[in-house]
N, C-alpha and C. Protein backbone atom coordinates (compact mmCIF):
# COMPACT_ATOMS: atom_id res chain seq x y z
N UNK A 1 75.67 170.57 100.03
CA UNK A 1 74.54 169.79 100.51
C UNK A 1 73.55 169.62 99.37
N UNK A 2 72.63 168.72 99.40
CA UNK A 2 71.88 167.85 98.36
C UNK A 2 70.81 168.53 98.84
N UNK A 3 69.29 168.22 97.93
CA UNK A 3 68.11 168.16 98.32
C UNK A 3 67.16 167.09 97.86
N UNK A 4 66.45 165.99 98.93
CA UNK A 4 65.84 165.18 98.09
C UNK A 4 64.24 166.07 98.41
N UNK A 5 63.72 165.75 97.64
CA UNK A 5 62.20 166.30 97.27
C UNK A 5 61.40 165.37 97.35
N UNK A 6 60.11 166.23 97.99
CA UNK A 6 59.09 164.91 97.78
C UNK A 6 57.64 166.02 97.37
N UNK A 7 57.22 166.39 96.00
CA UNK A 7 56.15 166.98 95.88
C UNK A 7 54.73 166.70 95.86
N UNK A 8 53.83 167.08 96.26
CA UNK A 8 52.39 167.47 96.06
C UNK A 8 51.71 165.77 96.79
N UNK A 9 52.16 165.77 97.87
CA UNK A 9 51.61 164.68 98.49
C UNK A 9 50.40 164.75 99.61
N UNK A 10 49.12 163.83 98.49
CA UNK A 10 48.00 164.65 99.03
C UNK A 10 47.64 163.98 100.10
N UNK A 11 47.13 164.24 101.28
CA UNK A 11 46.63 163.45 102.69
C UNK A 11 45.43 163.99 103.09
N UNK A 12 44.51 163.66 103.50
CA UNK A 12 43.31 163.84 103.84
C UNK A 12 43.03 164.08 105.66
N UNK A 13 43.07 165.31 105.75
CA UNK A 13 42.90 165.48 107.45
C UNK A 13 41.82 166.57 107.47
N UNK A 14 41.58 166.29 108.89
CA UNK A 14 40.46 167.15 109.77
C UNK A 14 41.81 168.94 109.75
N UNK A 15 41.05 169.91 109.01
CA UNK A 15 41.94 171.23 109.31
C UNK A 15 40.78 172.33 108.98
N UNK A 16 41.50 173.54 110.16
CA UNK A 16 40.31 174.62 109.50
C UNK A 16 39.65 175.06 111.13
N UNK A 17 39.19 176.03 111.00
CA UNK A 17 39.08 177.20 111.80
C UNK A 17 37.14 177.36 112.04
N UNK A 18 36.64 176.55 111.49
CA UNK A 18 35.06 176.70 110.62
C UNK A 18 34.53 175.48 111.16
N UNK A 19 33.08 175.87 111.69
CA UNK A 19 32.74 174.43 112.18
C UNK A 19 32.83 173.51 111.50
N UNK A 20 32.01 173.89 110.18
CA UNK A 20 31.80 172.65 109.02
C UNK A 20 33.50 172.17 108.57
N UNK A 21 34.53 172.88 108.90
CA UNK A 21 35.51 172.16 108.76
C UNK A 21 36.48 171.01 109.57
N UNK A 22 35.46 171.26 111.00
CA UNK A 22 36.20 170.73 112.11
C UNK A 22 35.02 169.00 111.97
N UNK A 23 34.12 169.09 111.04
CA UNK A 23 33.71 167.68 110.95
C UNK A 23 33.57 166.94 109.42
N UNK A 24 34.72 167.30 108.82
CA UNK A 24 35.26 166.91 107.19
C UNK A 24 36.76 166.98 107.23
N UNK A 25 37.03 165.76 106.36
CA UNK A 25 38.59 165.83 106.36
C UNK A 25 38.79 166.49 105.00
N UNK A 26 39.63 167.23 105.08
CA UNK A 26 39.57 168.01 103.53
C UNK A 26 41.28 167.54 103.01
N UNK A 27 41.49 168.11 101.81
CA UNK A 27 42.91 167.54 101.38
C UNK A 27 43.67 168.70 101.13
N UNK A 28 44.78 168.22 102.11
CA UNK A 28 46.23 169.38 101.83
C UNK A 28 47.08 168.57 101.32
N UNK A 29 48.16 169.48 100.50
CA UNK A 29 49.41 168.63 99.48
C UNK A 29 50.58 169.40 100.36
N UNK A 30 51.21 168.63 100.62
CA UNK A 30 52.75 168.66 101.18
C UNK A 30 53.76 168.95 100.32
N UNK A 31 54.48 169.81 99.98
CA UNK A 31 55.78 169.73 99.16
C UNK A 31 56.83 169.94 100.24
N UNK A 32 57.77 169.27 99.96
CA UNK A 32 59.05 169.01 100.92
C UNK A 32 60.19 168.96 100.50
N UNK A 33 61.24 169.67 100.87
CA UNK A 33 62.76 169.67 100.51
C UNK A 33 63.57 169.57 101.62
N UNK A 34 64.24 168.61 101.59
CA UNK A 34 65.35 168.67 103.05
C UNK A 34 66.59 168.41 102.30
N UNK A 35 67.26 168.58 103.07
CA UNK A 35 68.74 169.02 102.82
C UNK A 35 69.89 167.54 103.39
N UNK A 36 70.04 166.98 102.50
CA UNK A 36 70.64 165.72 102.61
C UNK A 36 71.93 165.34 101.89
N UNK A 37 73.48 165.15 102.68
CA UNK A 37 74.23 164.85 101.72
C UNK A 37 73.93 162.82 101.01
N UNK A 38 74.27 163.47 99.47
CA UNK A 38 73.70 161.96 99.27
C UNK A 38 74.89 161.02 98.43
N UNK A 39 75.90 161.69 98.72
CA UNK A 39 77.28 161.17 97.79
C UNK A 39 77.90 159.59 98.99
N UNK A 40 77.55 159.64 99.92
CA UNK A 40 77.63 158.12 100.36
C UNK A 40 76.36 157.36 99.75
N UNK A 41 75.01 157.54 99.53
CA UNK A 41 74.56 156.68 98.54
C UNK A 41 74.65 156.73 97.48
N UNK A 42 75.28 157.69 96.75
CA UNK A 42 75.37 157.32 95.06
C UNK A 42 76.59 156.78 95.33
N UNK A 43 77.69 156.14 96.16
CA UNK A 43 78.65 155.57 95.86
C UNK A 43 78.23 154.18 96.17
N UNK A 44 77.61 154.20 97.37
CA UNK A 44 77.41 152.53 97.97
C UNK A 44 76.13 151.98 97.00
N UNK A 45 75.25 152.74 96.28
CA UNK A 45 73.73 152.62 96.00
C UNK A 45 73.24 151.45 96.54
N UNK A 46 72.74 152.20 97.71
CA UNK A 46 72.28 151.67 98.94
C UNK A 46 71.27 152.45 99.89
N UNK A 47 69.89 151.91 100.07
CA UNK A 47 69.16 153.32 100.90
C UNK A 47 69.43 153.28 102.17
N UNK A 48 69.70 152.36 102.80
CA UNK A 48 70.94 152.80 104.13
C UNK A 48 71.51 154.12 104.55
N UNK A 49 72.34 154.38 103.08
CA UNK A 49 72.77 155.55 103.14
C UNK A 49 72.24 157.21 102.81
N UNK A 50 70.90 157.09 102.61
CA UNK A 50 70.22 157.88 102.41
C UNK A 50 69.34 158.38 103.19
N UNK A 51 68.49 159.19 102.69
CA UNK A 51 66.97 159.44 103.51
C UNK A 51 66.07 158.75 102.65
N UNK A 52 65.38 157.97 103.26
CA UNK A 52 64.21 157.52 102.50
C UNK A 52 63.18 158.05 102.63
N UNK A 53 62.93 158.29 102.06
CA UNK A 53 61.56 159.39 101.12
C UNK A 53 60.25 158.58 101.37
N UNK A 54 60.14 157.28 101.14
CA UNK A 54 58.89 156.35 101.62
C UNK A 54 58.86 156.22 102.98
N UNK A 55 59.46 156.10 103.63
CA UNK A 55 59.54 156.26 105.18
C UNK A 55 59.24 157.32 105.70
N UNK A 56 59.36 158.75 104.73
CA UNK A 56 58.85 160.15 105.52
C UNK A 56 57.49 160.01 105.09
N UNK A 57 57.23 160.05 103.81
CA UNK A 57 56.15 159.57 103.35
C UNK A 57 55.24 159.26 104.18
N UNK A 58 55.20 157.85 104.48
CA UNK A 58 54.15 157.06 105.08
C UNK A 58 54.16 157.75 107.03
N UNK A 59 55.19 158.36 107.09
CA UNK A 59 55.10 159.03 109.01
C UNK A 59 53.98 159.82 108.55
N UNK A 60 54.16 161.15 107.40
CA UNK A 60 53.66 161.97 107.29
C UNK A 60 52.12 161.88 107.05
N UNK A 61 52.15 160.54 106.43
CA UNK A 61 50.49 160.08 106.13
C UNK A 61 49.69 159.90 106.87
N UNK A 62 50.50 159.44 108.18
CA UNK A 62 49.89 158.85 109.48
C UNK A 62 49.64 159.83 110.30
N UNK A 63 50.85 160.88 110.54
CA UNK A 63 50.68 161.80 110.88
C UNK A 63 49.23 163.32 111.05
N UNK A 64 49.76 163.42 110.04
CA UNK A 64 48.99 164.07 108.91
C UNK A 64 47.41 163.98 108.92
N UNK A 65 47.49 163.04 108.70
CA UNK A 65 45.76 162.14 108.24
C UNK A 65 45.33 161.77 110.09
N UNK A 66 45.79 161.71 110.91
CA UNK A 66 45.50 161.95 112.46
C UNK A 66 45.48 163.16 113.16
N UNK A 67 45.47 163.90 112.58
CA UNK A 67 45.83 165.25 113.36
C UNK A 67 44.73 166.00 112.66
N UNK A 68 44.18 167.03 114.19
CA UNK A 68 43.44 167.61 113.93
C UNK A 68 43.62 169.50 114.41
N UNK A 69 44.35 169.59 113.57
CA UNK A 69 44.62 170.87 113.65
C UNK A 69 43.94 172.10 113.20
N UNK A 70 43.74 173.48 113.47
CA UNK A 70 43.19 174.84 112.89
C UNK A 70 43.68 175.35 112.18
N UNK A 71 45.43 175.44 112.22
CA UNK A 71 46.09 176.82 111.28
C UNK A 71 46.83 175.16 110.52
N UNK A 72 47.22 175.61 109.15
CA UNK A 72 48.01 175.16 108.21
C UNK A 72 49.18 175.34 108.93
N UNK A 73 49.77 176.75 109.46
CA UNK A 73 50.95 176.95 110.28
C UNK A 73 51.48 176.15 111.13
N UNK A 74 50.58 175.65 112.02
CA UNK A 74 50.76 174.68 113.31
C UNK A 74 50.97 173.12 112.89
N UNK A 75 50.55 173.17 111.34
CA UNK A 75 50.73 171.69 110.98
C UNK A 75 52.01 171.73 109.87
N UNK A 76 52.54 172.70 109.54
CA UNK A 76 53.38 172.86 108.69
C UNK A 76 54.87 172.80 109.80
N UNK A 77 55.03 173.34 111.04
CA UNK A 77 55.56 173.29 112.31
C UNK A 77 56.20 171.76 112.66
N UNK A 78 54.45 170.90 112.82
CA UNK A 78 54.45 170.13 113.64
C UNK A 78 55.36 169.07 112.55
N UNK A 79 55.06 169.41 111.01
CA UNK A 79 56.09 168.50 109.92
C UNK A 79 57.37 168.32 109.77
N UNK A 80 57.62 169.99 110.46
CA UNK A 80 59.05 169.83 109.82
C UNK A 80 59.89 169.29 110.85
N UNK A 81 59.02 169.46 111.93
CA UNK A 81 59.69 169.01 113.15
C UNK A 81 60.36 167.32 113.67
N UNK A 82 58.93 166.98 112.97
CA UNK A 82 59.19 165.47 112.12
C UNK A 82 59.95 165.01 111.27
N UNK A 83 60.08 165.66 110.47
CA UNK A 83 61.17 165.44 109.68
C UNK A 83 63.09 165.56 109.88
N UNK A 84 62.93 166.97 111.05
CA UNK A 84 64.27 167.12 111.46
C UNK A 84 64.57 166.34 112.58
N UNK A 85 63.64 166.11 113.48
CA UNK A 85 63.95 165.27 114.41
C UNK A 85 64.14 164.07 114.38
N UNK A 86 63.19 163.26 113.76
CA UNK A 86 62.49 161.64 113.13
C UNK A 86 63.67 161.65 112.17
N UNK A 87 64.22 162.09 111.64
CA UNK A 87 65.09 161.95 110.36
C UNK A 87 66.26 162.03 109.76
N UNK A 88 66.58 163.14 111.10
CA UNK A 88 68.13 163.60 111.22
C UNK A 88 68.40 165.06 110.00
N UNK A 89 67.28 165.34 109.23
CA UNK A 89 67.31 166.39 108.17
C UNK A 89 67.87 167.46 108.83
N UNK A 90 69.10 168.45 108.44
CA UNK A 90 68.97 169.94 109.32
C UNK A 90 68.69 171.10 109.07
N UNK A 91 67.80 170.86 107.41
CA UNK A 91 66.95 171.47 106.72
C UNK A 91 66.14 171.59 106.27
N UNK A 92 64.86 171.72 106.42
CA UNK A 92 63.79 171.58 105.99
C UNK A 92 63.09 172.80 104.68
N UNK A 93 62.39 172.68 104.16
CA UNK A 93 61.39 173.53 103.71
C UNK A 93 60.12 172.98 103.51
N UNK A 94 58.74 173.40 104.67
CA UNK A 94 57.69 172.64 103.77
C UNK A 94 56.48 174.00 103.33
N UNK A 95 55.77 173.29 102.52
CA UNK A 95 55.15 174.00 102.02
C UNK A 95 53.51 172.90 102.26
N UNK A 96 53.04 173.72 102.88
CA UNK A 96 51.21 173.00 103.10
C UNK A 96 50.32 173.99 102.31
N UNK A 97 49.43 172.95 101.16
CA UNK A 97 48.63 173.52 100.34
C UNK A 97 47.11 173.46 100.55
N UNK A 98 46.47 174.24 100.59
CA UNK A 98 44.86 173.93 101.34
C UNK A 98 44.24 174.72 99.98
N UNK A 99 43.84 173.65 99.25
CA UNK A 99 43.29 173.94 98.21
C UNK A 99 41.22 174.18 98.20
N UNK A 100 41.05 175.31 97.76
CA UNK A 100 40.09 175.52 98.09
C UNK A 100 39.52 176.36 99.12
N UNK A 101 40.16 176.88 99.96
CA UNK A 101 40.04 178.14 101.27
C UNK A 101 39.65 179.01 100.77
N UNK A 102 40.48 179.98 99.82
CA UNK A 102 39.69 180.91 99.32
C UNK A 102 39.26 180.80 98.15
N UNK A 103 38.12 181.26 98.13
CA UNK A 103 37.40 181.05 96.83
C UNK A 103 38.17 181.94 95.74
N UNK A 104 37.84 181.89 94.80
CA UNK A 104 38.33 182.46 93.36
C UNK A 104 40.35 182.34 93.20
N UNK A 105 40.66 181.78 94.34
CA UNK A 105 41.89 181.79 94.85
C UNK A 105 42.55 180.24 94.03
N UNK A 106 43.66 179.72 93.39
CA UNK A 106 43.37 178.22 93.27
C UNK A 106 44.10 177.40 94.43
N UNK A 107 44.70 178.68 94.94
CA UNK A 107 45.48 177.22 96.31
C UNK A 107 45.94 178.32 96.77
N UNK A 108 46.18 178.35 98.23
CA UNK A 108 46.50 178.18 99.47
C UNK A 108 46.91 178.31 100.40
N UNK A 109 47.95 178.68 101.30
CA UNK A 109 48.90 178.14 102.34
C UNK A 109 50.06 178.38 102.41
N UNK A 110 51.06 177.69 102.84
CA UNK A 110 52.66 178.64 103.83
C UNK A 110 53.42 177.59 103.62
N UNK A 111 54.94 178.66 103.39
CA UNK A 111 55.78 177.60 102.82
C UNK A 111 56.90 177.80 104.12
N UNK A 112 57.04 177.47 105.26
CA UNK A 112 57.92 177.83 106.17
C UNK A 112 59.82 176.62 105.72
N UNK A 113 60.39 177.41 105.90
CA UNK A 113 61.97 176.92 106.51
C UNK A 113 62.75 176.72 107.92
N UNK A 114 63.13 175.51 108.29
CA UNK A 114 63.32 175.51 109.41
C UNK A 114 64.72 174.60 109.47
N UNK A 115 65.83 175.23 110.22
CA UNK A 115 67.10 174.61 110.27
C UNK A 115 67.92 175.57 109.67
N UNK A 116 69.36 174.70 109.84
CA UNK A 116 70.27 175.60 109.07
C UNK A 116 70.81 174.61 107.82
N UNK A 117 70.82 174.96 106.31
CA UNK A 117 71.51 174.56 105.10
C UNK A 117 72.71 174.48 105.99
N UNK A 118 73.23 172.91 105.72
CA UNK A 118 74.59 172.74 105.82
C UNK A 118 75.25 173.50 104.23
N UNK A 119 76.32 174.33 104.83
CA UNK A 119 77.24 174.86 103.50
C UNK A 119 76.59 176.47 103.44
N UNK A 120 75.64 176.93 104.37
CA UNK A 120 75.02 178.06 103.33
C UNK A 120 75.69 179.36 104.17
């Protein structure tokens, strides 16, 4: 099994546990790996046969940037879920970065796995 990647994709949402955070959208970065065989598109080169990466992209933006969640956890959940379901992926890994939470800290946040690696 393959992995296509999509790193450090920043979106701007309402997150956070803190009043002053529940009325500012602050910015988390997404890194993403799913588990995709991709040897029918490197033969056809064709995105048909692929996962398209701009299409998770732009769910996730919409997503993402609408949602008003507390824990990084619950939104890191609600992604991958999107992604395996919305997408057909049966592997996920995401990683949500909340840059700035702790101070002296430079980033952030939880890298959860969800599914099973085809092959593993």
């Amino acid at each position: 099994m393959d992995t296509i990647y999509l790193n450090d994709l920043k979106i701007e949402t309402v997150i956070g546990i803190f009043d002053w955070e529940r009325r500012v959208k602050q910015t988390v970065s997404l890194d993403l790996e799913m588990a995709v065989d991709i040897a029918r598109a490197a033969a056809s080169d064709d995105i048909i046969d692929t996962l398209d990466y701009k299409s998770v992209a732009k769910r996730l933006i919409t997503f993402v940037g609408e949602s008003q969640f507390q824990l990084v956890e619950t939104l890191a959940e609600h992604v991958a879920s999107i992604i395996r379901e919305e997408f057909g992926v049966p592997w996920v890994r995401v990683r949500v970065n909340k840059r700035g939470a702790v101070r002296y800290a430079g980033d952030v946040g939880v890298v959860i796995e969800r599914g099973t690696r085809p092959g593993s």
